[in-house]
C-alpha atoms as a PDB file:
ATOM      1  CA  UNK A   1     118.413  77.764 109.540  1.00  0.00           C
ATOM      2  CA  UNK A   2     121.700  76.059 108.041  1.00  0.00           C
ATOM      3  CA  UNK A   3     121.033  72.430 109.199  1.00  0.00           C
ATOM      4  CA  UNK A   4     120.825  72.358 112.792  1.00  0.00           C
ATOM      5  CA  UNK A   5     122.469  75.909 113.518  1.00  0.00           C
ATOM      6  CA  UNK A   6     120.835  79.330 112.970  1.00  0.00           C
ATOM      7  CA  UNK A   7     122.677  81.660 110.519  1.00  0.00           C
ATOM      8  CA  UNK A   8     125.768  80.709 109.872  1.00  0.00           C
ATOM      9  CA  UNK A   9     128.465  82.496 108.002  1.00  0.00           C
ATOM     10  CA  UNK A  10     128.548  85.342 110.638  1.00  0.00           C
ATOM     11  CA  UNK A  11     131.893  86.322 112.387  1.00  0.00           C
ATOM     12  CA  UNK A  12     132.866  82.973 114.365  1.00  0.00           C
ATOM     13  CA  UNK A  13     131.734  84.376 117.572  1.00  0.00           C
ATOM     14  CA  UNK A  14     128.102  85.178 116.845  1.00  0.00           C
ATOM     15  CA  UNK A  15     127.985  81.915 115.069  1.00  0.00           C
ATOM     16  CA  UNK A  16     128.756  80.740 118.588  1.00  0.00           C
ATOM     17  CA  UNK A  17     126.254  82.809 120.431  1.00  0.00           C
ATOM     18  CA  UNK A  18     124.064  81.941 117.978  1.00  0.00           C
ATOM     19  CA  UNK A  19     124.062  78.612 119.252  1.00  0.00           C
ATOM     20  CA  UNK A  20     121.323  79.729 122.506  1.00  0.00           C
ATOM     21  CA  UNK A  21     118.457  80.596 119.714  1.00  0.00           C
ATOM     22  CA  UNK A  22     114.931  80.749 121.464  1.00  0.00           C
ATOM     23  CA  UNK A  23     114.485  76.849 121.386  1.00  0.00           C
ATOM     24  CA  UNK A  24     117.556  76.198 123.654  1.00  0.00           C
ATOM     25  CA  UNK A  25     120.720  75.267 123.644  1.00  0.00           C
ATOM     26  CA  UNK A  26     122.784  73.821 120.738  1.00  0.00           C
ATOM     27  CA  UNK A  27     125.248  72.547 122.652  1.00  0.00           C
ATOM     28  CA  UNK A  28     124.921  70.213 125.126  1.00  0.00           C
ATOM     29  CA  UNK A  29     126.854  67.313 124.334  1.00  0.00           C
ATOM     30  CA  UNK A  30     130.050  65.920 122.667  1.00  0.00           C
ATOM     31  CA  UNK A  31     128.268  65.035 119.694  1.00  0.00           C
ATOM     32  CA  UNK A  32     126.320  68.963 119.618  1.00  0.00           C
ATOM     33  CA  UNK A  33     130.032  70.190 119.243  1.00  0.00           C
ATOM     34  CA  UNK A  34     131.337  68.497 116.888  1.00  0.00           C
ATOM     35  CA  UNK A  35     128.939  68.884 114.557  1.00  0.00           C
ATOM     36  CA  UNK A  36     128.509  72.895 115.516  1.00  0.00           C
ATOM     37  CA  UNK A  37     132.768  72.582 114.978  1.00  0.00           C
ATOM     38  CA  UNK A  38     132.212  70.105 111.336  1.00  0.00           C
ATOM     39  CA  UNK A  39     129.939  73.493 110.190  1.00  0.00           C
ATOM     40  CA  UNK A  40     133.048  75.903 110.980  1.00  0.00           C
ATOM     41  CA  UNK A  41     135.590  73.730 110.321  1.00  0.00           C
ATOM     42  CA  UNK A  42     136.401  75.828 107.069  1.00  0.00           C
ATOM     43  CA  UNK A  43     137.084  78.865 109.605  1.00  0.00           C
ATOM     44  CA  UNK A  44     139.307  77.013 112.327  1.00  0.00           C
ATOM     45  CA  UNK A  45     142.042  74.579 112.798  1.00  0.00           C
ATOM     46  CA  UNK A  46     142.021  71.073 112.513  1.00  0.00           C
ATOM     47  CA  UNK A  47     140.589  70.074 116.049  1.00  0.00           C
ATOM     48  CA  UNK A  48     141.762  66.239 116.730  1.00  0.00           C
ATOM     49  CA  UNK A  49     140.963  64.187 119.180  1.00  0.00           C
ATOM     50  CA  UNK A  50     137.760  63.282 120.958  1.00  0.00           C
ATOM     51  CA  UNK A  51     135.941  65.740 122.132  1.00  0.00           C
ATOM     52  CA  UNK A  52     134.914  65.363 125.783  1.00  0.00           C
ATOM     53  CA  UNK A  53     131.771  66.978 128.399  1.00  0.00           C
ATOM     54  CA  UNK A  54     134.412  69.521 129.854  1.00  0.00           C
ATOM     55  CA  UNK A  55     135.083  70.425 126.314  1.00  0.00           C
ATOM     56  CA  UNK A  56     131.892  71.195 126.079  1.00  0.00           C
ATOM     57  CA  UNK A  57     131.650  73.217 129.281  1.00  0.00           C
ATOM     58  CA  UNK A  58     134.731  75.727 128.049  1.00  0.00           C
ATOM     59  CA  UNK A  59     132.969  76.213 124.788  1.00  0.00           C
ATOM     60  CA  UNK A  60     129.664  76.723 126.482  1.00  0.00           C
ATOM     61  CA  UNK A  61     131.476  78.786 129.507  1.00  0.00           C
ATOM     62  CA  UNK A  62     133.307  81.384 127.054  1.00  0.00           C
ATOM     63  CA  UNK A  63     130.248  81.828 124.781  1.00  0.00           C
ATOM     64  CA  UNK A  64     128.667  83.052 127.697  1.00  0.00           C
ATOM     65  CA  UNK A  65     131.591  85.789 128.300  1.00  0.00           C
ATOM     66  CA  UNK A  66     131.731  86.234 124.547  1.00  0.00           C
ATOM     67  CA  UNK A  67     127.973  87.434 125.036  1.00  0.00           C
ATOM     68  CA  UNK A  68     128.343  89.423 127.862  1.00  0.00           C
ATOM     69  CA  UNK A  69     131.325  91.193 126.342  1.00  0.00           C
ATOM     70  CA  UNK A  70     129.762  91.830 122.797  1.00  0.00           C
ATOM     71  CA  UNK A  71     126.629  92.982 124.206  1.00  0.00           C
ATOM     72  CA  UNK A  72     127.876  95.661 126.170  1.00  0.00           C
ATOM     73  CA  UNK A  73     130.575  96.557 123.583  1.00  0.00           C
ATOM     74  CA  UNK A  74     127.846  97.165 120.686  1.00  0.00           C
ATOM     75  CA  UNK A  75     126.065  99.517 122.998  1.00  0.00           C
ATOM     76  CA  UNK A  76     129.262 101.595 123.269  1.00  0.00           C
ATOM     77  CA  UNK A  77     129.848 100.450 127.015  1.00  0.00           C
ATOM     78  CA  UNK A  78     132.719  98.822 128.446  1.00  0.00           C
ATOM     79  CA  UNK A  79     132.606  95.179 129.378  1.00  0.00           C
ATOM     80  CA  UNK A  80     133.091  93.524 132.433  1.00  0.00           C
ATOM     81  CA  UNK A  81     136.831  93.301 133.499  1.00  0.00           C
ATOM     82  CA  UNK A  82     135.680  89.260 134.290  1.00  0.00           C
ATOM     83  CA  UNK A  83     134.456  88.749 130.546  1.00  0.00           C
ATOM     84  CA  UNK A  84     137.561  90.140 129.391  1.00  0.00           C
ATOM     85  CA  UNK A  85     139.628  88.162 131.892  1.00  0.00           C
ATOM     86  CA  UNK A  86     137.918  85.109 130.786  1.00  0.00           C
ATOM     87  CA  UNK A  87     138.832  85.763 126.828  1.00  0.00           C
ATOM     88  CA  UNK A  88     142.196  86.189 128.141  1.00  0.00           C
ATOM     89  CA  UNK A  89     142.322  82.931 130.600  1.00  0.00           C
ATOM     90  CA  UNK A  90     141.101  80.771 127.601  1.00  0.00           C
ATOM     91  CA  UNK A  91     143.700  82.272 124.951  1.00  0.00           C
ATOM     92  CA  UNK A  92     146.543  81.110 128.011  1.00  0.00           C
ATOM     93  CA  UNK A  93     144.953  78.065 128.567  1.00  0.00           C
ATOM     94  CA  UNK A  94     145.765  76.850 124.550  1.00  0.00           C
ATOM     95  CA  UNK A  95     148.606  78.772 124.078  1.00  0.00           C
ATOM     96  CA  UNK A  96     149.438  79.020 120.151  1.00  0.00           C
ATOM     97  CA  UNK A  97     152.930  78.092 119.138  1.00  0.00           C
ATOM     98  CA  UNK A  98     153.951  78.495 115.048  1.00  0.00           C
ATOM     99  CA  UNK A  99     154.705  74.911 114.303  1.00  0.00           C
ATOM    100  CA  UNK A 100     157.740  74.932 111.161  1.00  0.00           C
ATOM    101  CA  UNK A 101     158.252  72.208 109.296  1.00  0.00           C
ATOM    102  CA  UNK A 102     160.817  71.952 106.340  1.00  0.00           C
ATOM    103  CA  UNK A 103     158.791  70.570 103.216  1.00  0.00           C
ATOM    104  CA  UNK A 104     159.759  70.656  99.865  1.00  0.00           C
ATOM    105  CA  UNK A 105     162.598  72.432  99.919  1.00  0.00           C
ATOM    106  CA  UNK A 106     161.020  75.312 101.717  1.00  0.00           C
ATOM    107  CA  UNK A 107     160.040  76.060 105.225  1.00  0.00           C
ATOM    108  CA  UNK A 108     155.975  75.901 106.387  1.00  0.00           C
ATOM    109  CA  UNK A 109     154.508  77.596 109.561  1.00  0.00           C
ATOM    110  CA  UNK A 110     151.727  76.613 111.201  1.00  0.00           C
ATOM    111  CA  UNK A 111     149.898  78.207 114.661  1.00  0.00           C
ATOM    112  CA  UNK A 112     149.338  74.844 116.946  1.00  0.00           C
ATOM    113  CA  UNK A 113     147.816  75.112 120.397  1.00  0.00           C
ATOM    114  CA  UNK A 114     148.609  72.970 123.441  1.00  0.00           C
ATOM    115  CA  UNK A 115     145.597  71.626 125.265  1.00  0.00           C
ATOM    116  CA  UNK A 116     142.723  69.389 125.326  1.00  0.00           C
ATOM    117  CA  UNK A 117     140.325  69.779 121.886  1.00  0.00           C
ATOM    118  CA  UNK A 118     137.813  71.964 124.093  1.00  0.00           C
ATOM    119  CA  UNK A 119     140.929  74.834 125.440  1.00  0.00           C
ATOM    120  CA  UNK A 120     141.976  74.875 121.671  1.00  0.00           C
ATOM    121  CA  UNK A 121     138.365  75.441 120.925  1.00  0.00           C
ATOM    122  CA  UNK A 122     137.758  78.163 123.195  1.00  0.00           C
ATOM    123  CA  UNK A 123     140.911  79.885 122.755  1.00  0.00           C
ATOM    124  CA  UNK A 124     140.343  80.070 119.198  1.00  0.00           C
ATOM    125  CA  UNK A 125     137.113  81.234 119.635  1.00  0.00           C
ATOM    126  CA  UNK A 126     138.150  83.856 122.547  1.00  0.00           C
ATOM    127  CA  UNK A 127     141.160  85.162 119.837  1.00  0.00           C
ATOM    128  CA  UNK A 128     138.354  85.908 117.775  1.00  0.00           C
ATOM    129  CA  UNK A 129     136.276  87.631 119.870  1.00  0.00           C
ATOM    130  CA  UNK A 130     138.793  89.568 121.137  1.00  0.00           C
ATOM    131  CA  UNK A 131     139.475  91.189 117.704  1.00  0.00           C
ATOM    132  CA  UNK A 132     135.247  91.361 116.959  1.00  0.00           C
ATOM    133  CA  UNK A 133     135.419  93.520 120.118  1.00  0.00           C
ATOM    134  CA  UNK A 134     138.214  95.469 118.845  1.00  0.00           C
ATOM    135  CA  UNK A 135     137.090  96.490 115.527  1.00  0.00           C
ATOM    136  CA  UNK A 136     134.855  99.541 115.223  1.00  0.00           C
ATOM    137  CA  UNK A 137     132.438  97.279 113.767  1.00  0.00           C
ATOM    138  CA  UNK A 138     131.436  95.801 116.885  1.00  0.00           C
ATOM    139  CA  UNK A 139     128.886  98.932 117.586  1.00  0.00           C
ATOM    140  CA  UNK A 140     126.834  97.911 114.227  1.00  0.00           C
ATOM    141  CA  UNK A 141     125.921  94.512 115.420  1.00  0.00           C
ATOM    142  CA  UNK A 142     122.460  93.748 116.008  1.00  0.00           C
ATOM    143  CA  UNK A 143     119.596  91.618 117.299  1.00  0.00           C
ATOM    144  CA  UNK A 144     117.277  90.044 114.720  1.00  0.00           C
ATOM    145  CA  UNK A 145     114.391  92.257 115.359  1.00  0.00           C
ATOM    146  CA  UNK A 146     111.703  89.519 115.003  1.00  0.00           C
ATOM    147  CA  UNK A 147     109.909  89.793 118.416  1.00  0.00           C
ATOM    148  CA  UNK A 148     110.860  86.029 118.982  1.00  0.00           C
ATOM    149  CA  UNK A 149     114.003  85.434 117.446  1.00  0.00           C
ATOM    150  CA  UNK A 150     117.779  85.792 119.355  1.00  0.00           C
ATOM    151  CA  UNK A 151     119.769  85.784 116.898  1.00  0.00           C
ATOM    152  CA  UNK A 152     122.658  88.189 116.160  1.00  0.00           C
ATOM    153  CA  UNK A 153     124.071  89.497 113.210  1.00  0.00           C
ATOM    154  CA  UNK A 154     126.872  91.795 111.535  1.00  0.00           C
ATOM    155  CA  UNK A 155     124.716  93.655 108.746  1.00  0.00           C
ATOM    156  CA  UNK A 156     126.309  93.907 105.245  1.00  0.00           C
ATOM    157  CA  UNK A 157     123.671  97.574 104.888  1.00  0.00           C
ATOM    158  CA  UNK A 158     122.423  99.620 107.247  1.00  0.00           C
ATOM    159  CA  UNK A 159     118.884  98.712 106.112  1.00  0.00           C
ATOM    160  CA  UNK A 160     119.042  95.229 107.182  1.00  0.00           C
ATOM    161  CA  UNK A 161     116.595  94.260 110.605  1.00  0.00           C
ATOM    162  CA  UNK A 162     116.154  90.638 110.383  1.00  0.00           C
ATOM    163  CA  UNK A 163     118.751  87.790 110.896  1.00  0.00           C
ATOM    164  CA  UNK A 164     117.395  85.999 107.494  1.00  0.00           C
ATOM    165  CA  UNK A 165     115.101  87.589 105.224  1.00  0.00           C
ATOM    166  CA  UNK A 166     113.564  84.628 103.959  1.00  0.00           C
ATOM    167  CA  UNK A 167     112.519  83.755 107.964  1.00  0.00           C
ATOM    168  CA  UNK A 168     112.380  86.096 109.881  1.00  0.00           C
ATOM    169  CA  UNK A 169     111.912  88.586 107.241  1.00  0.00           C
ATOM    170  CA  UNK A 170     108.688  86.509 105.548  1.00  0.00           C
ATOM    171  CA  UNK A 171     107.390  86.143 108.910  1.00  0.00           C
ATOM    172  CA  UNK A 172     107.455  89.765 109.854  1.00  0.00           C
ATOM    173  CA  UNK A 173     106.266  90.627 106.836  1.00  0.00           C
ATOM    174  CA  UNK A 174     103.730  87.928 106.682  1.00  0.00           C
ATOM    175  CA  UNK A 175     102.014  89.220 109.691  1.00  0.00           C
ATOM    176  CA  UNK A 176     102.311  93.034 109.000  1.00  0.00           C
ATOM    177  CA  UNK A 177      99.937  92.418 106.123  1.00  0.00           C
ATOM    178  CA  UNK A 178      97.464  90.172 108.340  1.00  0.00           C
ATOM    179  CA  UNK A 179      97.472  92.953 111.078  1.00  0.00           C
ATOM    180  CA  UNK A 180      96.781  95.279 108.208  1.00  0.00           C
ATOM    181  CA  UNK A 181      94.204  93.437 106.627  1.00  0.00           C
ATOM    182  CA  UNK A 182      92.312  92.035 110.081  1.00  0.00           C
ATOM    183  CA  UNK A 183      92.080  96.443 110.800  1.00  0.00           C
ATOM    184  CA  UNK A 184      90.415  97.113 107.191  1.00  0.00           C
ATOM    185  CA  UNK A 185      87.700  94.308 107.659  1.00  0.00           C
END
């Protein structure tokens, strides 16, 4: 665990999935979301404002079609046309606009999105799964294989089975060698 999230530092939409590990939901408030949004903060735009319960609800509402999508996509199956829809609905919802502003002699640009803190959220986070699900990639995600743990993950090798080694990996590990020891007595 990385402070109150599972895992982080996977692509930005199993970071979010990750959020429903086997304990519950990470985010069920205002408060939940910001701090989920402080610990990505390096990997998305400024997001200003307060941040409100129907925020909350179109994070919480396209992580669900995130899931959907992403699970059937790594098997090699195609997702429902409402998941998709949805990734699409939130991307309109917040359109992006490049913002240009002349500074020092030289022009800047900037994407912006229109909408409350939670449609910029969720469109960000739909524009991201939307290219997850379009990279080839998508097909090696996996499930922590822990029988208890949730928890999704893009492997760096093919070898890799558990969502953290030192956690889930110890554990498994940990009780492989009591299982084999309880037999031998």
């Amino acid at each position: 665990m990385t402070g109150r999230f599972p895992l982080l530092g996977e692509p930005l939409p199993l970071d979010l999935i990750n959020t429903t590990p086997s304990l519950g939901d990470l985010l069920q408030t205002p408060d939940d979301l910001r701090a989920w949004y402080t610990a990505q903060a390096h990997r998305l735009p400024e997001l200003d404002g307060d941040i409100s319960a129907a925020d909350v609800a179109a994070v919480r509402e396209i992580r669900g079609h995130i899931a959907a999508a992403l699970e059937r996509t790594r098997r090699g199956q195609c997702p429902h046309r409402l998941d998709l829809l949805a990734l699409e609905r939130a991307q309109l919802a917040a359109p992006a606009v490049t913002h240009l502003r002349w500074e020092d002699a030289g022009l800047t640009a900037a994407r912006r999105r229109a909408g409350t803190p939670g449609q910029r959220l969720a469109a960000e986070l739909a524009e991201s799964a939307a290219h997850l699900l379009a990279d080839p990639a998508v097909t090696t995600i996996r499930q922590c294989d822990a029988h208890d743990c949730v928890i999704w993950f893009l492997p760096t090798n093919s070898r890799r089975r558990w969502c953290s080694p030192a956690l889930c990996g110890n554990r498994m590990r940990v009780a492989r060698h009591y299982r084999r020891h309880k037999a031998e007595q």
